[in-house]
N, C-alpha and C. Protein backbone atom coordinates (compact mmCIF):
# COMPACT_ATOMS: atom_id res chain seq x y z
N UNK A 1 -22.83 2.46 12.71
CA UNK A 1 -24.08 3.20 12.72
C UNK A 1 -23.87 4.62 12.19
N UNK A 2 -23.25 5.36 12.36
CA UNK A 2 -23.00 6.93 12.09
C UNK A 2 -22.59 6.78 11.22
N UNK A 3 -21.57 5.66 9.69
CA UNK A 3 -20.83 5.76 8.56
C UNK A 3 -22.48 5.68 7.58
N UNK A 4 -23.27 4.85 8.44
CA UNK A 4 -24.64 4.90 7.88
C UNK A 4 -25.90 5.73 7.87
N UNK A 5 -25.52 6.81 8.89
CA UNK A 5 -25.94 7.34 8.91
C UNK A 5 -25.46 9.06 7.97
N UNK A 6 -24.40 9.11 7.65
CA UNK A 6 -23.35 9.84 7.17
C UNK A 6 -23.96 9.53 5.59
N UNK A 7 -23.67 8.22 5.44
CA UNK A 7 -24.14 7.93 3.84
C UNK A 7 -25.45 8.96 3.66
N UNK A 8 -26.09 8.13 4.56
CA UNK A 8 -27.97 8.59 4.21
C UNK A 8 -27.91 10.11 4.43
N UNK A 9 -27.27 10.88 5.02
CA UNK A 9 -27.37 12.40 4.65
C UNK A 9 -26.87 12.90 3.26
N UNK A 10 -25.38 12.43 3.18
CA UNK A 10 -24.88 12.89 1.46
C UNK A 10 -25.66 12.36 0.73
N UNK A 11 -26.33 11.05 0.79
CA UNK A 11 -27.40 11.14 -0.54
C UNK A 11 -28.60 11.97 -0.61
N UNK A 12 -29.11 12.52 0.48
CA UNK A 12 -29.94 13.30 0.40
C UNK A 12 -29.57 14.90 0.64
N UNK A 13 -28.60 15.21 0.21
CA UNK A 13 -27.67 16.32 0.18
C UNK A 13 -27.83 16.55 -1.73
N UNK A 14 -27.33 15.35 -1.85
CA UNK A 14 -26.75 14.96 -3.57
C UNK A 14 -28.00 15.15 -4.60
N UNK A 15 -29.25 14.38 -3.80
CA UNK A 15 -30.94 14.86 -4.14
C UNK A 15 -31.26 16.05 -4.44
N UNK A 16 -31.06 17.19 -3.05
CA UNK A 16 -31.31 18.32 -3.38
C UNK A 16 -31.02 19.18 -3.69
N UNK A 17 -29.37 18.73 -4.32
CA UNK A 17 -28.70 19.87 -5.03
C UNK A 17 -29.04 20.24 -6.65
N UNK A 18 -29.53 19.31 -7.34
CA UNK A 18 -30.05 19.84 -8.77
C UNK A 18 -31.17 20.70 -8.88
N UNK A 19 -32.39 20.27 -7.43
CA UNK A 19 -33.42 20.77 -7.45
C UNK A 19 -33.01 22.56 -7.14
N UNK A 20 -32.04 22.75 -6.30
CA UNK A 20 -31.77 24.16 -5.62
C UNK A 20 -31.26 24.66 -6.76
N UNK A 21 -30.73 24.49 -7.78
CA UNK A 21 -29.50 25.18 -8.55
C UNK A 21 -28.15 25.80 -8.07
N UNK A 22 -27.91 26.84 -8.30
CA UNK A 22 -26.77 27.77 -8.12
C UNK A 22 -26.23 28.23 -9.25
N UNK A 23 -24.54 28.42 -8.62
CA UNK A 23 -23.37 29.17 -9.76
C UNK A 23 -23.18 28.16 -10.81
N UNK A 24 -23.04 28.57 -12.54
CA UNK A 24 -22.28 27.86 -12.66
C UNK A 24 -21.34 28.57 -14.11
N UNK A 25 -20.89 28.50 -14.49
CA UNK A 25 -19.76 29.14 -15.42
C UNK A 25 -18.25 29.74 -14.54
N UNK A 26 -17.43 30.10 -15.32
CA UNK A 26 -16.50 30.61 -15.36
C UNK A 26 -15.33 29.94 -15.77
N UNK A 27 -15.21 28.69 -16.42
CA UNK A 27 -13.91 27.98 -16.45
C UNK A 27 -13.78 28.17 -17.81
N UNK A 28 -13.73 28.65 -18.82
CA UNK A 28 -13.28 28.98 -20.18
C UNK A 28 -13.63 30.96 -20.54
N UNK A 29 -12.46 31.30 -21.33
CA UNK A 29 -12.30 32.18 -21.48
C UNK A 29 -13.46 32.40 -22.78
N UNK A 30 -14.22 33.62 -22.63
CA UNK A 30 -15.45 33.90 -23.57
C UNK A 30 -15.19 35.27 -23.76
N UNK A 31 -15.81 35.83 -25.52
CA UNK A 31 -15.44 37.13 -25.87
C UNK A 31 -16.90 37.15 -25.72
N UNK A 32 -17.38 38.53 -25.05
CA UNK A 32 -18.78 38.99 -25.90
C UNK A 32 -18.81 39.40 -27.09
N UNK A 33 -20.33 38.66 -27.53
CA UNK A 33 -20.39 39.14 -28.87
C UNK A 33 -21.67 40.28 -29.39
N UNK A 34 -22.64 40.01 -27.93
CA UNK A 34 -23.89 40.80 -28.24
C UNK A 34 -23.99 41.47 -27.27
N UNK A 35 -24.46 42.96 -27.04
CA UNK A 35 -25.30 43.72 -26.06
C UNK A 35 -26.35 44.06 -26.00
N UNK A 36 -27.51 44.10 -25.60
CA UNK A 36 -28.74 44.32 -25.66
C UNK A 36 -29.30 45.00 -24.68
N UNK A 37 -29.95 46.21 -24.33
CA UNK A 37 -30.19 47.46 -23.00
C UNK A 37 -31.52 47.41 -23.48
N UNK A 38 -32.61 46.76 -22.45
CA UNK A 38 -33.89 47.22 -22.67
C UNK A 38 -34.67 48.26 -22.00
N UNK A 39 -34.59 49.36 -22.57
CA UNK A 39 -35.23 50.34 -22.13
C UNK A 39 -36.74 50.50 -21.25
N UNK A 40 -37.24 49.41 -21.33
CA UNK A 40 -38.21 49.37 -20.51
C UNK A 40 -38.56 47.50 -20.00
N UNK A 41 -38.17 46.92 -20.56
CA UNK A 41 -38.65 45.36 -20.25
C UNK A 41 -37.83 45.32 -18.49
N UNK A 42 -38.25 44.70 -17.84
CA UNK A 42 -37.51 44.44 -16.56
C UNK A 42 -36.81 46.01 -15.78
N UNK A 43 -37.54 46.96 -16.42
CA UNK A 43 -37.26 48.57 -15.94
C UNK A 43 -35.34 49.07 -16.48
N UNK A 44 -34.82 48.13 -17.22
CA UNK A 44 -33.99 48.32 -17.62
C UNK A 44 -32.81 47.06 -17.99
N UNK A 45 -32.88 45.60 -18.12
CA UNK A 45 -32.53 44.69 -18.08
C UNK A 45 -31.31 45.18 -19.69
N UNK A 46 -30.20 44.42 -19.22
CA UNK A 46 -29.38 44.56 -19.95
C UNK A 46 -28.94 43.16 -20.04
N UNK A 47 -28.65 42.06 -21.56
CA UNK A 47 -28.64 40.99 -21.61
C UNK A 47 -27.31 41.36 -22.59
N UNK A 48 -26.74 40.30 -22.38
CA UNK A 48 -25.02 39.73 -22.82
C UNK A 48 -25.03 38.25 -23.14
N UNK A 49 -24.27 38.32 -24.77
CA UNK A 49 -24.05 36.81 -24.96
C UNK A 49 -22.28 36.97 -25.15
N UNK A 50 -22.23 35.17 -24.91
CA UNK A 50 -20.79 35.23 -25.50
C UNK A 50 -20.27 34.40 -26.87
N UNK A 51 -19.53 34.32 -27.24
CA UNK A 51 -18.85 32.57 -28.02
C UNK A 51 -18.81 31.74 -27.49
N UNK A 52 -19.39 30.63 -27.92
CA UNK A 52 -19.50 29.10 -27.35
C UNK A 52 -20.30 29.37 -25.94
N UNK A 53 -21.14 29.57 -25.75
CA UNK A 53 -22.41 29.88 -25.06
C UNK A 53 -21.99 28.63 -23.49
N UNK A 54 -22.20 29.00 -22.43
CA UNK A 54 -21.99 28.14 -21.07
C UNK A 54 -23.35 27.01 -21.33
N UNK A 55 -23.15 25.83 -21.24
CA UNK A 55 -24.26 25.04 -21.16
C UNK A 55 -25.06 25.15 -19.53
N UNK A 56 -26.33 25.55 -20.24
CA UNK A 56 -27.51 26.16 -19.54
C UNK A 56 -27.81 27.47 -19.32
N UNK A 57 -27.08 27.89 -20.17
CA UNK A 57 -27.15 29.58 -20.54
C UNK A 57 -27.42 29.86 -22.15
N UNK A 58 -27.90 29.16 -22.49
CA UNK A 58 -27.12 29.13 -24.08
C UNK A 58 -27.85 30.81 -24.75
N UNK A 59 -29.21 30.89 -23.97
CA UNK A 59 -29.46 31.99 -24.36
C UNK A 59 -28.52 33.63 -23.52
N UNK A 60 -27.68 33.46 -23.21
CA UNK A 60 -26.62 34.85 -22.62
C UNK A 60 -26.95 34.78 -21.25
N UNK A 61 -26.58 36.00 -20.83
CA UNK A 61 -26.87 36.57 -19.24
C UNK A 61 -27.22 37.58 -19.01
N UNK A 62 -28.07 38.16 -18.09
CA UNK A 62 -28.38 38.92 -18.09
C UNK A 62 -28.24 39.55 -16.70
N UNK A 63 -28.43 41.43 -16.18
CA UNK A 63 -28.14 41.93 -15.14
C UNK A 63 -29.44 42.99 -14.91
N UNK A 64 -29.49 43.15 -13.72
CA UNK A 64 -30.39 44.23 -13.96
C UNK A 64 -30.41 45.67 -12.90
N UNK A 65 -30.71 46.32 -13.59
CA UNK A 65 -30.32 47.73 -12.93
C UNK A 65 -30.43 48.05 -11.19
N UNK A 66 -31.22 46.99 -10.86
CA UNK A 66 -31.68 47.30 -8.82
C UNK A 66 -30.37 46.09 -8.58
N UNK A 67 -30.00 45.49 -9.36
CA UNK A 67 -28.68 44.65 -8.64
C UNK A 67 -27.28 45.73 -8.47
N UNK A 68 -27.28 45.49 -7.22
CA UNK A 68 -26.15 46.19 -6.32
C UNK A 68 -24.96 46.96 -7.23
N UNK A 69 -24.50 45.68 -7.51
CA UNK A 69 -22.75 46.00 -8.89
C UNK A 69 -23.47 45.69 -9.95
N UNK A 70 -25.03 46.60 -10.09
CA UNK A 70 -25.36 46.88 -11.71
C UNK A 70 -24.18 47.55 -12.55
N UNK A 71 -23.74 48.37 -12.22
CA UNK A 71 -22.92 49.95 -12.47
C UNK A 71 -21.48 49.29 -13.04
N UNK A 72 -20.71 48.40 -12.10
CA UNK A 72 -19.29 48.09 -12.16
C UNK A 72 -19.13 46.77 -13.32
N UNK A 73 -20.65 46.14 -13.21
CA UNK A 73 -20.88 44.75 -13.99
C UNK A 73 -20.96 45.14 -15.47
N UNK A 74 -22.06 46.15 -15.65
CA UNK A 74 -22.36 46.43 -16.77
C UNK A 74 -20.74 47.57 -18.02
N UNK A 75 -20.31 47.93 -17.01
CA UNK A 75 -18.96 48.43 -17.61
C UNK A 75 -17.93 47.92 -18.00
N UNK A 76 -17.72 46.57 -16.95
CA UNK A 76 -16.89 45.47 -17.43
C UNK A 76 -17.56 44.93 -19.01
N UNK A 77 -18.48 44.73 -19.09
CA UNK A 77 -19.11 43.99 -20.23
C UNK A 77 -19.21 44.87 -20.98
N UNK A 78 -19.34 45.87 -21.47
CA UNK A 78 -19.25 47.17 -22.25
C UNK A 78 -17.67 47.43 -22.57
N UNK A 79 -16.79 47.28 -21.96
CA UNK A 79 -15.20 47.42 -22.09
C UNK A 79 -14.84 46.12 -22.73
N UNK A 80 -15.12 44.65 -22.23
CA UNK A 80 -15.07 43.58 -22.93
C UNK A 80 -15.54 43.47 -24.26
N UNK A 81 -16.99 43.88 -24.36
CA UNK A 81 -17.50 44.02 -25.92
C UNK A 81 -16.38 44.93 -26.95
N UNK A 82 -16.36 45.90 -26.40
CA UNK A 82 -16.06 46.59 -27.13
C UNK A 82 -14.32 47.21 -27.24
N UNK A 83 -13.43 46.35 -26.52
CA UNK A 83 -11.91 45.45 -26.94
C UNK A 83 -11.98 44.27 -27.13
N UNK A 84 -12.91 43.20 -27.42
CA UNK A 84 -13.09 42.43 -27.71
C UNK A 84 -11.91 41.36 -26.40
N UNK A 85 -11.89 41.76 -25.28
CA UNK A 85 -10.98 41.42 -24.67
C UNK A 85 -12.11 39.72 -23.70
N UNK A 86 -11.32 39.01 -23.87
CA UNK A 86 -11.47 37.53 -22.99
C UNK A 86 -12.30 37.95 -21.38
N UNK A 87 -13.38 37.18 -20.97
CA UNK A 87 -14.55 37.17 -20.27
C UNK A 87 -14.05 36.02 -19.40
N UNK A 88 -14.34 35.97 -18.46
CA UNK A 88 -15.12 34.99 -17.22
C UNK A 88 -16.33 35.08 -16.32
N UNK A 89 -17.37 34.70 -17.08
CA UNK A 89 -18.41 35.08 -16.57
C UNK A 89 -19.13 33.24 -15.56
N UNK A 90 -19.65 33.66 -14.72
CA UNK A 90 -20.28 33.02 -13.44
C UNK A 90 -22.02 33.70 -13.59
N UNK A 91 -22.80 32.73 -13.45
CA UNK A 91 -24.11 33.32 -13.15
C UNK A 91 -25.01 32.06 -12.58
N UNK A 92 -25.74 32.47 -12.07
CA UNK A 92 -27.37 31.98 -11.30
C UNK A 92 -28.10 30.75 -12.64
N UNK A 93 -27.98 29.67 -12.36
CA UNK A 93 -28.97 29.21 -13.74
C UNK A 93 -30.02 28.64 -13.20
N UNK A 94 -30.60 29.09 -11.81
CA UNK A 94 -31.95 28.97 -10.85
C UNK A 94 -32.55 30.46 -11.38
N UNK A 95 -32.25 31.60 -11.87
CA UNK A 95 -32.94 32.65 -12.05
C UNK A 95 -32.67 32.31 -13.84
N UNK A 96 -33.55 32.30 -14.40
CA UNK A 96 -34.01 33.00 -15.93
C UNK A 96 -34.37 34.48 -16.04
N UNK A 97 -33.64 34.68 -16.85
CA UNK A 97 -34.55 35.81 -17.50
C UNK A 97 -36.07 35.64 -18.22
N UNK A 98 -37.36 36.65 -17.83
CA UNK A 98 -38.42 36.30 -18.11
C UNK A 98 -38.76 36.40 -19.66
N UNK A 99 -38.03 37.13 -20.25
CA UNK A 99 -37.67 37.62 -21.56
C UNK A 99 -37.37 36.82 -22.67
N UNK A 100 -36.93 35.76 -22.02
CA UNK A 100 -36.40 34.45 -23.45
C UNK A 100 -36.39 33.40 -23.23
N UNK A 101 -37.15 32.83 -24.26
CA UNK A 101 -37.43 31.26 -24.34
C UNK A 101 -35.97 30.59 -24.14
N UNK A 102 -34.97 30.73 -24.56
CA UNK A 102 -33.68 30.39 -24.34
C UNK A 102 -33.52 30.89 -22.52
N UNK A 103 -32.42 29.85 -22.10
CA UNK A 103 -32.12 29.65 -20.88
C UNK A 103 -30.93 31.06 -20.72
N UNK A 104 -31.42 32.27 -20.21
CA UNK A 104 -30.69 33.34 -19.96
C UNK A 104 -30.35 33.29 -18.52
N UNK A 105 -29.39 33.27 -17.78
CA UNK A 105 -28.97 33.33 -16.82
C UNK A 105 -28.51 34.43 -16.03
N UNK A 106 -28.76 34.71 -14.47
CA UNK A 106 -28.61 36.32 -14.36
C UNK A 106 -26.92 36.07 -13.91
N UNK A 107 -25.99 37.05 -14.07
CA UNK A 107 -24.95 37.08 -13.85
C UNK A 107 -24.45 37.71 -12.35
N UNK A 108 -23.43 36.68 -11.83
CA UNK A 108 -23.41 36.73 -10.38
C UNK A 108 -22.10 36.88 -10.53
N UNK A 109 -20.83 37.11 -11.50
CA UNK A 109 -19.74 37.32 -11.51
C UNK A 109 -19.27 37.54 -12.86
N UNK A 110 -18.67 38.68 -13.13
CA UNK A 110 -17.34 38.76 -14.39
C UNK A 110 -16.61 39.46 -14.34
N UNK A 111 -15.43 38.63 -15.12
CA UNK A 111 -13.99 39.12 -14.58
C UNK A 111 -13.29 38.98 -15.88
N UNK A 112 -11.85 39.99 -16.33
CA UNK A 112 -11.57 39.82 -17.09
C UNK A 112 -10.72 38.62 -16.84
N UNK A 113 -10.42 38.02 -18.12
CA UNK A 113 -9.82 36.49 -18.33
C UNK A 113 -8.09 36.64 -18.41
């Protein structure tokens, strides 16, 4: 009774995990290639792409200035761009950016590679 009952929860565990989203990137090393600082769209939204784009991000990632490690995030990616040094980026692909028809994802982690 309980191995059956055990089943019938993980499948309905397994259900509502596509619907919720979450994290997903970080397992390949990515250079940025674009920066983009919008001076007024999203009160300051700053969007980042890389090489070979994370599937379900394909349009970049993006951060935005009222997020906490705006400051520490956006410097890493500014130092990466611009040594062209190897990325590991992690982000949200339940939040879009409102900004692009492409699937922009907000970034919830990067680290150098």
């Amino acid at each position: 009774m309980k191995t059956r009952q055990i089943g019938l929860l993980f499948a309905m565990l397994l259900l509502a995990l596509p619907a919720a989203g979450g994290v997903i990137g970080g397992y390949e090393a990515k250079v940025v290639t674009e920066v983009f600082s919008y001076s007024d769209f999203g009160g300051g939204d700053v969007i980042f792409r890389v090489n070979g784009p994370i599937r379900g991000c394909e349009g970049g990632f993006w951060l935005r200035p009222t997020d906490p490690g705006f400051k520490p995030s956006l410097a890493t990616v500014l130092l990466a761009y611009g040594s062209k040094a190897t990325v590991r980026v992690w982000a949200y692909d339940d939040e879009p950016w409102p900004g692009s028809p492409a699937p922009t994802c907000r970034l919830y982690v990067i680290s150098p590679a």
